[in-house]
C-alpha atoms as a PDB file:
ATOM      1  CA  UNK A   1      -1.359  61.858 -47.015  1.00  0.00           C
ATOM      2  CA  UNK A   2      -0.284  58.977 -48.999  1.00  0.00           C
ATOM      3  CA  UNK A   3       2.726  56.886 -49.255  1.00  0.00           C
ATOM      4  CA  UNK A   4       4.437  56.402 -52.416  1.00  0.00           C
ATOM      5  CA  UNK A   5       5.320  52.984 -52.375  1.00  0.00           C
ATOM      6  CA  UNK A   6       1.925  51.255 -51.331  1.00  0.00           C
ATOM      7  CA  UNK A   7       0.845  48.147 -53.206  1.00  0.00           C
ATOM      8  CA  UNK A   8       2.486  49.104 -56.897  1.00  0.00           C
ATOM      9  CA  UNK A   9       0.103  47.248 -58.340  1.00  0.00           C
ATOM     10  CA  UNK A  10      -3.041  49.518 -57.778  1.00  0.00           C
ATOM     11  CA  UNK A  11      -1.216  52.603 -57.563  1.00  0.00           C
ATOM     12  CA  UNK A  12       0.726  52.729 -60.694  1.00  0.00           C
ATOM     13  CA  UNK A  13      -2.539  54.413 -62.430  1.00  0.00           C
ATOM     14  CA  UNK A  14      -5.027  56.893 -61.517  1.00  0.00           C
ATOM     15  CA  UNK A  15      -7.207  57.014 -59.601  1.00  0.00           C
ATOM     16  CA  UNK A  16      -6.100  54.886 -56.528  1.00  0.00           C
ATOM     17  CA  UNK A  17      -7.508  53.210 -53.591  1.00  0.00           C
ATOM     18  CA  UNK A  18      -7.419  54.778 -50.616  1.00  0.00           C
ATOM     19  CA  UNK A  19      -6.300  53.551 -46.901  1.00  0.00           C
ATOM     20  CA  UNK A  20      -7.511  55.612 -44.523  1.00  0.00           C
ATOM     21  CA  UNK A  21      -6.561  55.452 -40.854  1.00  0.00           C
ATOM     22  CA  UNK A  22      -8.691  57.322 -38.249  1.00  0.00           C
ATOM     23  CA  UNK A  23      -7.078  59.924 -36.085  1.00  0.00           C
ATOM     24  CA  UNK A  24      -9.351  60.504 -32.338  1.00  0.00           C
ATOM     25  CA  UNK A  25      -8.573  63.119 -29.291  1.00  0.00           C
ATOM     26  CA  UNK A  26      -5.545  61.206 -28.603  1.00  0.00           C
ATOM     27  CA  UNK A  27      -3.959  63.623 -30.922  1.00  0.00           C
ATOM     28  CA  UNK A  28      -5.164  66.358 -29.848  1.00  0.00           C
ATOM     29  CA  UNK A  29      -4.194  66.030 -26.011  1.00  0.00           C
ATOM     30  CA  UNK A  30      -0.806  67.303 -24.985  1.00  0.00           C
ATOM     31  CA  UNK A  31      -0.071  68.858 -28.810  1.00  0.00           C
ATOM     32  CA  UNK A  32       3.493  69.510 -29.496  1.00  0.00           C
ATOM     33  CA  UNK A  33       4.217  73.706 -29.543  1.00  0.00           C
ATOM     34  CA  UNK A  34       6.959  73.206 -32.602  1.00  0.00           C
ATOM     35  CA  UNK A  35       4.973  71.077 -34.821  1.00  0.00           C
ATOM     36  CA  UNK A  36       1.559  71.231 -33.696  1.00  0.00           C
ATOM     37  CA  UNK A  37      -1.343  69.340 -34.220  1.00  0.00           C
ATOM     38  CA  UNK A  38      -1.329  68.634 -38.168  1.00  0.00           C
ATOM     39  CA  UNK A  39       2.667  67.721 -38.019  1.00  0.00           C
ATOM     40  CA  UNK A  40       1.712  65.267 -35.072  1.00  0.00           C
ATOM     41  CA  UNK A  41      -0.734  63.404 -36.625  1.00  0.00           C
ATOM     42  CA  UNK A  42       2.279  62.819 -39.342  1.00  0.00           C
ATOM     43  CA  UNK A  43       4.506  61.923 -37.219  1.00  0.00           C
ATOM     44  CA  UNK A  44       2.336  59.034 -35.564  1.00  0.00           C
ATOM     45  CA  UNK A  45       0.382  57.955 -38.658  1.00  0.00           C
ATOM     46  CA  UNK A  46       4.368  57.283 -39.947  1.00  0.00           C
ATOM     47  CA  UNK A  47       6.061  55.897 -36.729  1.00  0.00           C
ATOM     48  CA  UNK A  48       6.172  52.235 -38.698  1.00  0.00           C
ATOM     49  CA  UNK A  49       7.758  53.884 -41.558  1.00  0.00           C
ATOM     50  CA  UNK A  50      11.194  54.798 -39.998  1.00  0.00           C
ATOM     51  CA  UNK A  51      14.413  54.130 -41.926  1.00  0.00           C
ATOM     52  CA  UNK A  52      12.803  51.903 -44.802  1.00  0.00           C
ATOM     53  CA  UNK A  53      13.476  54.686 -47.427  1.00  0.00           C
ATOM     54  CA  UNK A  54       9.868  55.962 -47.931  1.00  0.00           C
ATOM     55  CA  UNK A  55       8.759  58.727 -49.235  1.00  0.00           C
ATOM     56  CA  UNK A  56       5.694  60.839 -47.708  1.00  0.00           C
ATOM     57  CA  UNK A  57       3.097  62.862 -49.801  1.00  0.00           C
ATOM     58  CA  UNK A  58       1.451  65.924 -47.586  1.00  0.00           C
ATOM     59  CA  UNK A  59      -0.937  68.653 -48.769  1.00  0.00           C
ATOM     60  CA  UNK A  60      -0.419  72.264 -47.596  1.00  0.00           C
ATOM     61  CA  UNK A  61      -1.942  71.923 -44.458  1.00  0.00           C
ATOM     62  CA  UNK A  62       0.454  69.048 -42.631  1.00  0.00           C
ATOM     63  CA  UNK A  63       3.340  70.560 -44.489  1.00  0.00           C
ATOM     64  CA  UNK A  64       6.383  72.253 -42.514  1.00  0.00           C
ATOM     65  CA  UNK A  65      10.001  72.690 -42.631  1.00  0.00           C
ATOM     66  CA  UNK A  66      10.117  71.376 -38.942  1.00  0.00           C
ATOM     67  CA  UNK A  67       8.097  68.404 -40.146  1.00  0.00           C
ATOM     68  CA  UNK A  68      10.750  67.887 -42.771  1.00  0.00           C
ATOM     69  CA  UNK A  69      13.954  68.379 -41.077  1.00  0.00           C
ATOM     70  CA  UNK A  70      12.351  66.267 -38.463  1.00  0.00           C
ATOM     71  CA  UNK A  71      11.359  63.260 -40.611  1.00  0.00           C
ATOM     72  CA  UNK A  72      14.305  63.223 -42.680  1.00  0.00           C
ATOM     73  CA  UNK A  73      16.626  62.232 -39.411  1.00  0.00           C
ATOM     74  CA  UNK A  74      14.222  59.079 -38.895  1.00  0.00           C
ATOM     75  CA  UNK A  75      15.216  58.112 -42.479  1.00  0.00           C
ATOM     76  CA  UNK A  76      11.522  59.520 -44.456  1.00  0.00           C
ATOM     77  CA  UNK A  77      11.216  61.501 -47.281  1.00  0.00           C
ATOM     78  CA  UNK A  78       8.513  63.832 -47.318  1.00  0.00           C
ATOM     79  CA  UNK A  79       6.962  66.247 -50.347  1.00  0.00           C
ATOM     80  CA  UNK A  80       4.442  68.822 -49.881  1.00  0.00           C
ATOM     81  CA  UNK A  81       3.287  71.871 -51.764  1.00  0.00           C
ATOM     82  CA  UNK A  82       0.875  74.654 -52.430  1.00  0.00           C
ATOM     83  CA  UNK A  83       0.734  74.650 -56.092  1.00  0.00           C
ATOM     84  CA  UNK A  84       2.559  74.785 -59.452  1.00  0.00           C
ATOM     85  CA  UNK A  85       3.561  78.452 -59.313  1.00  0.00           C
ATOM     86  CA  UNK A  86       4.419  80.966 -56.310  1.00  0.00           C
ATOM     87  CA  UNK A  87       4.050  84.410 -56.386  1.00  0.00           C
ATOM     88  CA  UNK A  88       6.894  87.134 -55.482  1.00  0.00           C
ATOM     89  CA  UNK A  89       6.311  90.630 -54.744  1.00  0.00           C
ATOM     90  CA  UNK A  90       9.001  93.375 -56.467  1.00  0.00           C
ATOM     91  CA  UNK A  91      10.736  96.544 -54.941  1.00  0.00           C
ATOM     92  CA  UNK A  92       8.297  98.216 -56.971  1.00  0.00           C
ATOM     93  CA  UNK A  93       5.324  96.315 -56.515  1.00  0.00           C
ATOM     94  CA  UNK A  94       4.528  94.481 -59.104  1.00  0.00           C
ATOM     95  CA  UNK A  95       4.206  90.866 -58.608  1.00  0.00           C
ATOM     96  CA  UNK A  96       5.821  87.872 -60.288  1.00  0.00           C
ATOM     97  CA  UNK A  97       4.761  84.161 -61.206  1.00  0.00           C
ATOM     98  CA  UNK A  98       7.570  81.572 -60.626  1.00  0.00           C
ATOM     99  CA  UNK A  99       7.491  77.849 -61.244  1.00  0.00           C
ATOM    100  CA  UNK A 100       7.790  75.120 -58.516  1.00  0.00           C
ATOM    101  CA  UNK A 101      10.580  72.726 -58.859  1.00  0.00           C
ATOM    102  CA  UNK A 102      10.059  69.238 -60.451  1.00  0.00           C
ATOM    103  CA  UNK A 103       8.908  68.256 -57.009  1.00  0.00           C
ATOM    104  CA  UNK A 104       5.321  69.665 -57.650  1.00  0.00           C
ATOM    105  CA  UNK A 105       5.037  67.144 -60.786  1.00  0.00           C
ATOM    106  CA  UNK A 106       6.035  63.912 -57.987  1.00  0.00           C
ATOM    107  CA  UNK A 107       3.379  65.645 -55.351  1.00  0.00           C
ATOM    108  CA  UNK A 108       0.604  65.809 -58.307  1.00  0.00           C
ATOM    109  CA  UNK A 109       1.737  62.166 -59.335  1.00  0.00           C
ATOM    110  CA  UNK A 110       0.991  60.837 -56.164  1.00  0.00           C
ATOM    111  CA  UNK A 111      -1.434  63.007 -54.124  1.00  0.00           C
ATOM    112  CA  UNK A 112      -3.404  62.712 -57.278  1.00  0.00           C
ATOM    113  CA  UNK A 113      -5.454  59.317 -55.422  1.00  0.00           C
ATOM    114  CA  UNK A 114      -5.811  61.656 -52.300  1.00  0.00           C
ATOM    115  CA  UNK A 115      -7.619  64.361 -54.368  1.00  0.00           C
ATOM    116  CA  UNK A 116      -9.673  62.174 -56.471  1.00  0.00           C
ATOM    117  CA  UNK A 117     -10.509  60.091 -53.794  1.00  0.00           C
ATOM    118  CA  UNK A 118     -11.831  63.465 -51.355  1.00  0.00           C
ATOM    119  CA  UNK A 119     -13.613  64.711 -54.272  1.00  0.00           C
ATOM    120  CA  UNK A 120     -15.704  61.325 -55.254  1.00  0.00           C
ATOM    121  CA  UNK A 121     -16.378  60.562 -51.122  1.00  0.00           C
ATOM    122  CA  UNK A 122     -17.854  63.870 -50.204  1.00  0.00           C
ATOM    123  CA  UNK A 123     -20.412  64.027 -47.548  1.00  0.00           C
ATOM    124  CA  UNK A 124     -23.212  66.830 -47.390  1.00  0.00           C
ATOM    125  CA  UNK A 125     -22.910  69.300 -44.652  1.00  0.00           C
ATOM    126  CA  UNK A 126     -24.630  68.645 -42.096  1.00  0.00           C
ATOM    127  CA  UNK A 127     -25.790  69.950 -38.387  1.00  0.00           C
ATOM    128  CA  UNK A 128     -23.346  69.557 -35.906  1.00  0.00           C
ATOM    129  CA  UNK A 129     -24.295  66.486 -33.427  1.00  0.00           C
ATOM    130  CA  UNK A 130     -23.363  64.451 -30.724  1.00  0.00           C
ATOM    131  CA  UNK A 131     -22.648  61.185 -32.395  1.00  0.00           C
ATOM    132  CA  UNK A 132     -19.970  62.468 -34.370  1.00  0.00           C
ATOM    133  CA  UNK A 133     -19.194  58.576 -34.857  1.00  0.00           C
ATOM    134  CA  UNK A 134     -21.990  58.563 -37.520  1.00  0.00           C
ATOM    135  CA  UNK A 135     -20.463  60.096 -39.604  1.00  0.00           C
ATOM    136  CA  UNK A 136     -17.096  58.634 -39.413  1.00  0.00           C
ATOM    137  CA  UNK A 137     -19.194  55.664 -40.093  1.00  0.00           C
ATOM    138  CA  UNK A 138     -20.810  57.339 -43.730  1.00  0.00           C
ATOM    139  CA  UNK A 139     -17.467  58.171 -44.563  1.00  0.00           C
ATOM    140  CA  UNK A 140     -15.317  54.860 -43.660  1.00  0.00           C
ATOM    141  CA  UNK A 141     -18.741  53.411 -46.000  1.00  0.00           C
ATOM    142  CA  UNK A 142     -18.078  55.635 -48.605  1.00  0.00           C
ATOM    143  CA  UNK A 143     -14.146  55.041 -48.693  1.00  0.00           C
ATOM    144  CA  UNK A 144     -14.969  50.864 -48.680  1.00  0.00           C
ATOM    145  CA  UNK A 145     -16.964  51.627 -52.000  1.00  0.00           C
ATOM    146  CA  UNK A 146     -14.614  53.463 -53.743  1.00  0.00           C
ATOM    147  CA  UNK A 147     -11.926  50.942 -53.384  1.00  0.00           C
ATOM    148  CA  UNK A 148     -13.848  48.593 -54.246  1.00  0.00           C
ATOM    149  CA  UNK A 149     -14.836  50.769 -57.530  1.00  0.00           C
ATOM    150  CA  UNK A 150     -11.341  51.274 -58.169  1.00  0.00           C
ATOM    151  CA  UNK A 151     -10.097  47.635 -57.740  1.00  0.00           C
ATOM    152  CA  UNK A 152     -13.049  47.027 -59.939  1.00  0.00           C
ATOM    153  CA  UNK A 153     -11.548  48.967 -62.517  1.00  0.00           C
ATOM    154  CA  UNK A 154      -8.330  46.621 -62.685  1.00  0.00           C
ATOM    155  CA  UNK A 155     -10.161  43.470 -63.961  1.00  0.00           C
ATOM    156  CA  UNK A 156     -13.507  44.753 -65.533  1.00  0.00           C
ATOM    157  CA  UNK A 157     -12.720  47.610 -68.287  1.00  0.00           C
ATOM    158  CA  UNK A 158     -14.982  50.780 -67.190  1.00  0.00           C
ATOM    159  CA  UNK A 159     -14.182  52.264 -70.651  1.00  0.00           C
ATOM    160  CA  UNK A 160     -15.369  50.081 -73.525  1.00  0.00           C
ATOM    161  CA  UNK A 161     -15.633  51.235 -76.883  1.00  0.00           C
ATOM    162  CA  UNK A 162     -19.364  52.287 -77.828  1.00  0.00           C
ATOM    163  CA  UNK A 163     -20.024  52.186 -74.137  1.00  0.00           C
ATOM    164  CA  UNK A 164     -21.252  54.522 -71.526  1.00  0.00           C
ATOM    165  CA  UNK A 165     -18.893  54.746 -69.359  1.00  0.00           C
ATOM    166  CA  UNK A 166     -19.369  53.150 -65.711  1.00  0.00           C
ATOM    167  CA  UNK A 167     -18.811  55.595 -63.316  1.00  0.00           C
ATOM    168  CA  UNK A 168     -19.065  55.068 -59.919  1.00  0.00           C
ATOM    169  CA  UNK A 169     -22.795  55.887 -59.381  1.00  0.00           C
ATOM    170  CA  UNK A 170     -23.391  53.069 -61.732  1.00  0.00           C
ATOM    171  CA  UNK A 171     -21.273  51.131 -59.428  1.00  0.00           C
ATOM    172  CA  UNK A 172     -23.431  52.255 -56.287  1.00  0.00           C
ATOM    173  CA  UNK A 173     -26.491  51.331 -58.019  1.00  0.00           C
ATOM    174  CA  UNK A 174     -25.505  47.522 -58.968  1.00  0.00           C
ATOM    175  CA  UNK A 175     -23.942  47.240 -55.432  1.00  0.00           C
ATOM    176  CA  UNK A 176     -27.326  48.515 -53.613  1.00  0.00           C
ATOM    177  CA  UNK A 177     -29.287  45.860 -55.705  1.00  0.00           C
ATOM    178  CA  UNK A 178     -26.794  42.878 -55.368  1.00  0.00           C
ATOM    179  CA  UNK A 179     -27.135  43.910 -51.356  1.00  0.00           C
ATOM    180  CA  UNK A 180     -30.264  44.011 -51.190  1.00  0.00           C
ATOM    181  CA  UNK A 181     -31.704  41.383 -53.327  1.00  0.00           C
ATOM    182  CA  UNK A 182     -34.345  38.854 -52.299  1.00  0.00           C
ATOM    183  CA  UNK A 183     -34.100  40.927 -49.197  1.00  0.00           C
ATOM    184  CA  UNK A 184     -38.079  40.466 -47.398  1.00  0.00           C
ATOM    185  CA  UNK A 185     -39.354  43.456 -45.204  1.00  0.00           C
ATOM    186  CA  UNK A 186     -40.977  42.489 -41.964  1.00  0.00           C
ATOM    187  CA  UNK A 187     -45.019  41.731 -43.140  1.00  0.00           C
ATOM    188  CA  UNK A 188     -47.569  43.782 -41.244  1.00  0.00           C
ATOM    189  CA  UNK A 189     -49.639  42.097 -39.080  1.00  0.00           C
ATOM    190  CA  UNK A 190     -53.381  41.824 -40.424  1.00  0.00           C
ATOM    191  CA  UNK A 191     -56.350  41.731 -38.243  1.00  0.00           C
ATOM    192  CA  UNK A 192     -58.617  38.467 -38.095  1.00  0.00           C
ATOM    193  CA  UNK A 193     -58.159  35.377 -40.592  1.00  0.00           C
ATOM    194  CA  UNK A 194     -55.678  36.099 -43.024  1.00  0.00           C
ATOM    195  CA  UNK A 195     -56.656  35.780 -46.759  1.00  0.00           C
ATOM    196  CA  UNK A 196     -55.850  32.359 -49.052  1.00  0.00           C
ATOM    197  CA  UNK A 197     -54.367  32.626 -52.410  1.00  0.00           C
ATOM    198  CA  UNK A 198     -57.864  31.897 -53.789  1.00  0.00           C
ATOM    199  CA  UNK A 199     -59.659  34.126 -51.975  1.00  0.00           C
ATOM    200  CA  UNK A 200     -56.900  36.760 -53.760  1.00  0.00           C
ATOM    201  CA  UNK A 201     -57.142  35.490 -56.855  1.00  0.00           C
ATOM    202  CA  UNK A 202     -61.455  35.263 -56.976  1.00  0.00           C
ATOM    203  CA  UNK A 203     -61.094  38.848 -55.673  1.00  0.00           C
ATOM    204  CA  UNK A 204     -58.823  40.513 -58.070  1.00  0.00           C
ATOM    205  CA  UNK A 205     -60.369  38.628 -61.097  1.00  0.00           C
ATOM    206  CA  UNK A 206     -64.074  39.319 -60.343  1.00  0.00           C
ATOM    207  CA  UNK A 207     -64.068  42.484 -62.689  1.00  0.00           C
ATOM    208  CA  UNK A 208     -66.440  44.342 -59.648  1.00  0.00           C
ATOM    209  CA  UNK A 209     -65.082  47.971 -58.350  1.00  0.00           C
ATOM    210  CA  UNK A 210     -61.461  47.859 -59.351  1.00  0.00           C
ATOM    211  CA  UNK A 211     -61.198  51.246 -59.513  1.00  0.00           C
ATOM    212  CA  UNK A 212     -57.266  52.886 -59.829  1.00  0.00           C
ATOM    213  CA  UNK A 213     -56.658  55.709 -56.739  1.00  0.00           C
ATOM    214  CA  UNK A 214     -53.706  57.642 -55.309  1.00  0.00           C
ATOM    215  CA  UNK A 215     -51.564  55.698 -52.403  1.00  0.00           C
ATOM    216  CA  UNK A 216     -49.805  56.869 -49.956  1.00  0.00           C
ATOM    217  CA  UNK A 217     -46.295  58.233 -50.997  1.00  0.00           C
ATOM    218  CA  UNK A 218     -44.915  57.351 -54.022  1.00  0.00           C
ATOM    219  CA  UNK A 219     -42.004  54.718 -52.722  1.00  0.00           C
ATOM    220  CA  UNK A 220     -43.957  51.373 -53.690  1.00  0.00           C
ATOM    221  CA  UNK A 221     -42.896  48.564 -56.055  1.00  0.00           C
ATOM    222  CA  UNK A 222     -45.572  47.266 -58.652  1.00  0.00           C
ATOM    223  CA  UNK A 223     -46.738  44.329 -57.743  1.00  0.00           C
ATOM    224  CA  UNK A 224     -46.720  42.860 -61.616  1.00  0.00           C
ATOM    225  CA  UNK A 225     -43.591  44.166 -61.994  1.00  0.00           C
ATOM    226  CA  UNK A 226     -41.943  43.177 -58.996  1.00  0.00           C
ATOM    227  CA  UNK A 227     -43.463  39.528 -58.795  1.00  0.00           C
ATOM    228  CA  UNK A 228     -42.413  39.099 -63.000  1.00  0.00           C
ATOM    229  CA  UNK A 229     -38.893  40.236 -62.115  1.00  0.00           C
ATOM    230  CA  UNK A 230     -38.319  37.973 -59.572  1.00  0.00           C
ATOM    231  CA  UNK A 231     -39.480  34.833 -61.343  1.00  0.00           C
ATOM    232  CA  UNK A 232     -37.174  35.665 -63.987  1.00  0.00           C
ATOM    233  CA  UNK A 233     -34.213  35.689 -61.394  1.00  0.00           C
ATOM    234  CA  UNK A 234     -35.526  32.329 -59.714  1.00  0.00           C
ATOM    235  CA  UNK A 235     -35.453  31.107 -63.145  1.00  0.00           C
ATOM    236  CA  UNK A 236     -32.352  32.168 -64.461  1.00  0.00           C
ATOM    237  CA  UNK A 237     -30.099  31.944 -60.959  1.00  0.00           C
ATOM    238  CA  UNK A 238     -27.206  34.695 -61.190  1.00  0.00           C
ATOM    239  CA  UNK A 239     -28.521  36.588 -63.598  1.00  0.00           C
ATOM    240  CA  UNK A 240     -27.214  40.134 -63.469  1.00  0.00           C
ATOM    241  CA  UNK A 241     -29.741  42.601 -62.281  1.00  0.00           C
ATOM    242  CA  UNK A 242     -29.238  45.250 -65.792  1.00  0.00           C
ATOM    243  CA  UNK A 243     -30.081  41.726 -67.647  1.00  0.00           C
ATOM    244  CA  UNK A 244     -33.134  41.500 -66.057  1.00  0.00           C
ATOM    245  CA  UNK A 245     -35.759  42.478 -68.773  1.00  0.00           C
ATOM    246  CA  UNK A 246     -38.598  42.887 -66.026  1.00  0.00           C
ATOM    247  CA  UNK A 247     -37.256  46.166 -64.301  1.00  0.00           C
ATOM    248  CA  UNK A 248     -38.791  46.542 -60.932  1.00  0.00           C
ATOM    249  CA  UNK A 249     -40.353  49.919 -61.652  1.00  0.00           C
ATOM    250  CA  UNK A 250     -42.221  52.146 -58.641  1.00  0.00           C
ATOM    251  CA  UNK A 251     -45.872  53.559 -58.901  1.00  0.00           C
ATOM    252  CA  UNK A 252     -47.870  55.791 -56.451  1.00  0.00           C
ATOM    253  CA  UNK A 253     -50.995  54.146 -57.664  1.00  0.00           C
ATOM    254  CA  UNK A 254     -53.161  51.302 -56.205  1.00  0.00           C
ATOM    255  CA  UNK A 255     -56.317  49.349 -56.652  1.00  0.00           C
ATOM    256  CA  UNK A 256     -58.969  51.089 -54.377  1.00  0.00           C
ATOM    257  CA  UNK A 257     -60.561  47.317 -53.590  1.00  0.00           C
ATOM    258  CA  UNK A 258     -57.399  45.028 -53.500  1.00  0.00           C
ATOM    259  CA  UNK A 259     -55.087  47.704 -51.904  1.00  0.00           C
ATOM    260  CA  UNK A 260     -52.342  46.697 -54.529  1.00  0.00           C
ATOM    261  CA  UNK A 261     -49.864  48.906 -55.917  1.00  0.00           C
ATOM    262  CA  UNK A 262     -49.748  48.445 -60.010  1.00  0.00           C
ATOM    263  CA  UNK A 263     -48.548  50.375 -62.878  1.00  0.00           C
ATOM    264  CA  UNK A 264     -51.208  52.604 -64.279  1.00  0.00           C
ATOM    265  CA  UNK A 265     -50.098  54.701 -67.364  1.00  0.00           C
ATOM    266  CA  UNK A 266     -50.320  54.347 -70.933  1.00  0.00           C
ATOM    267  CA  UNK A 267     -47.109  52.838 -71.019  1.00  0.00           C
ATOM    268  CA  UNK A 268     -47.648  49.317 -69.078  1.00  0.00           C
ATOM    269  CA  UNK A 269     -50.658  47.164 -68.438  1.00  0.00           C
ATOM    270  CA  UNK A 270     -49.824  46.035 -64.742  1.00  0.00           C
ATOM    271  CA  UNK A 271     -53.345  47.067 -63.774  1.00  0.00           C
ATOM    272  CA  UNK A 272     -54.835  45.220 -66.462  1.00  0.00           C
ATOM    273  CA  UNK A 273     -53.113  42.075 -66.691  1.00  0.00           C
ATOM    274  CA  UNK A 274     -53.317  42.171 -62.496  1.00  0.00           C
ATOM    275  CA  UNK A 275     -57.331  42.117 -62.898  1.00  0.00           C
ATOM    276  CA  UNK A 276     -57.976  39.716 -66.331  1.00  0.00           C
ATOM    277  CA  UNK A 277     -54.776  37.326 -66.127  1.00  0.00           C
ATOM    278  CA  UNK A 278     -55.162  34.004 -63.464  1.00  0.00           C
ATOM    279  CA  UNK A 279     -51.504  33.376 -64.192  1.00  0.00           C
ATOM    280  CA  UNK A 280     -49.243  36.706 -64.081  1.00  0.00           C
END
């Protein structure tokens, strides 16, 4: 459902952002028999609407000549249909295509956010469980981002010339790192007298059994990587993370004797420069 006169500003293009109001069991106790549960939920998501002229967006589902007749006498407007042609039947069988009135073009021009906005915040099905409140939560999360990709959109161009264009995955991806970043996992407590730098360092550079071996899983950071991409942020503060030209890349491999994750592949010399260089 969407209201045709929110914020002009944002909604005089495509897509929109989205408001989205959550409906409980409230509803759904003591239903109304003439306009049931989907024209209820209407009717109180539009109570502050009365009289002020507005004009009300439904899709097929909350749509309803008693919801209209209804609405209209508390001064709202309301436009709903099922698509851009009906279908009638003829005395002889055959069937025939008619067009909608210019209405459907106002419903397309305005349910258009709605759509777009369903389509890009889909959640997987999943198994039915008891805290149904989880996934309100995904979905409220997943609403917040898109808006925020959207309102994006008015002051950053996400269609330059010669440019991929930044979709909202992209968008996902920068927001997950800017979240994230300098973010420090709880350490896991070691055993005994914990190791000095030197110690490390007259470990890893003693050239003795370094030997490269499968870890456990393959979600680990390179060590090289990780640690050269992070001085390069501490020395150039708000750097953007694409900017960064030490990626943080992922490896399944460690050293057998240090029980560090590096980069070993043809490709990058994390394991190498981790055992030969004092300063990395």
């Amino acid at each position: 459902m969407e209201d045709s006169d929110a914020d002009d500003d944002l909604q005089d293009d495509l897509p929109r952002f989205t408001m989205h109001p959550i409906y409980l069991d409230r509803f759904t106790k003591g239903v109304n028999k003439y306009f049931g549960l989907s024209g209820q939920v209407v009717i109180a998501l539009t109570e502050h609407l009365q009289n002020e002229g507005r004009t009300v967006y439904t899709d097929n589902f909350y749509t309803s000549p008693i919801l209209t007749h209804y609405l209209e006498s508390k001064g709202i407007y309301i436009c709903g249909t099922e698509g851009l042609t009906t279908t009638r039947k003829k005395k002889d069988g055959t069937r025939v295509e008619f067009p909608c009135p210019p209405a459907s073009s106002q419903y397309q021009k305005y349910m258009g956010g709605v759509d777009r906005m369903d389509q890009m915040t889909r959640l997987n099905k999943q198994k039915k469980t008891m805290r149904w409140y989880r996934r309100g939560e995904r979905k409220l999360l997943e609403i917040s981002t898109y808006n925020a990709y959207i309102i994006e959109g008015h002051t950053i161009d996400h269609d330059l010339p010669g440019k991929r264009r930044r979709d909202l995955l992209s968008f996902k991806l920068d927001l997950a790192h800017q979240l994230i970043e300098g973010f420090q996992g709880r350490q896991r407590a070691v055993l005994g007298r914990p190791r000095s730098d030197a110690s490390n360092a007259l470990i890893r550079l003693d050239g003795k059994n370094h030997l490269p071996v499968p870890g456990e899983g393959t979600n680990h950071l390179c060590y090289v990587c990780n640690l050269k991409h992070k001085v390069y942020n501490n020395a150039n503060p708000g750097v953007h993370y694409s900017e960064n030209p030490h990626k943080q890349r992922k490896t399944s491999m460690k050293c057998d004797k240090c029980d560090v994750y590096l980069c070993c592949n043809p490709k990058n010399t994390c394991f190498k420069d981790f055992h030969t260089q004092v300063h990395l």
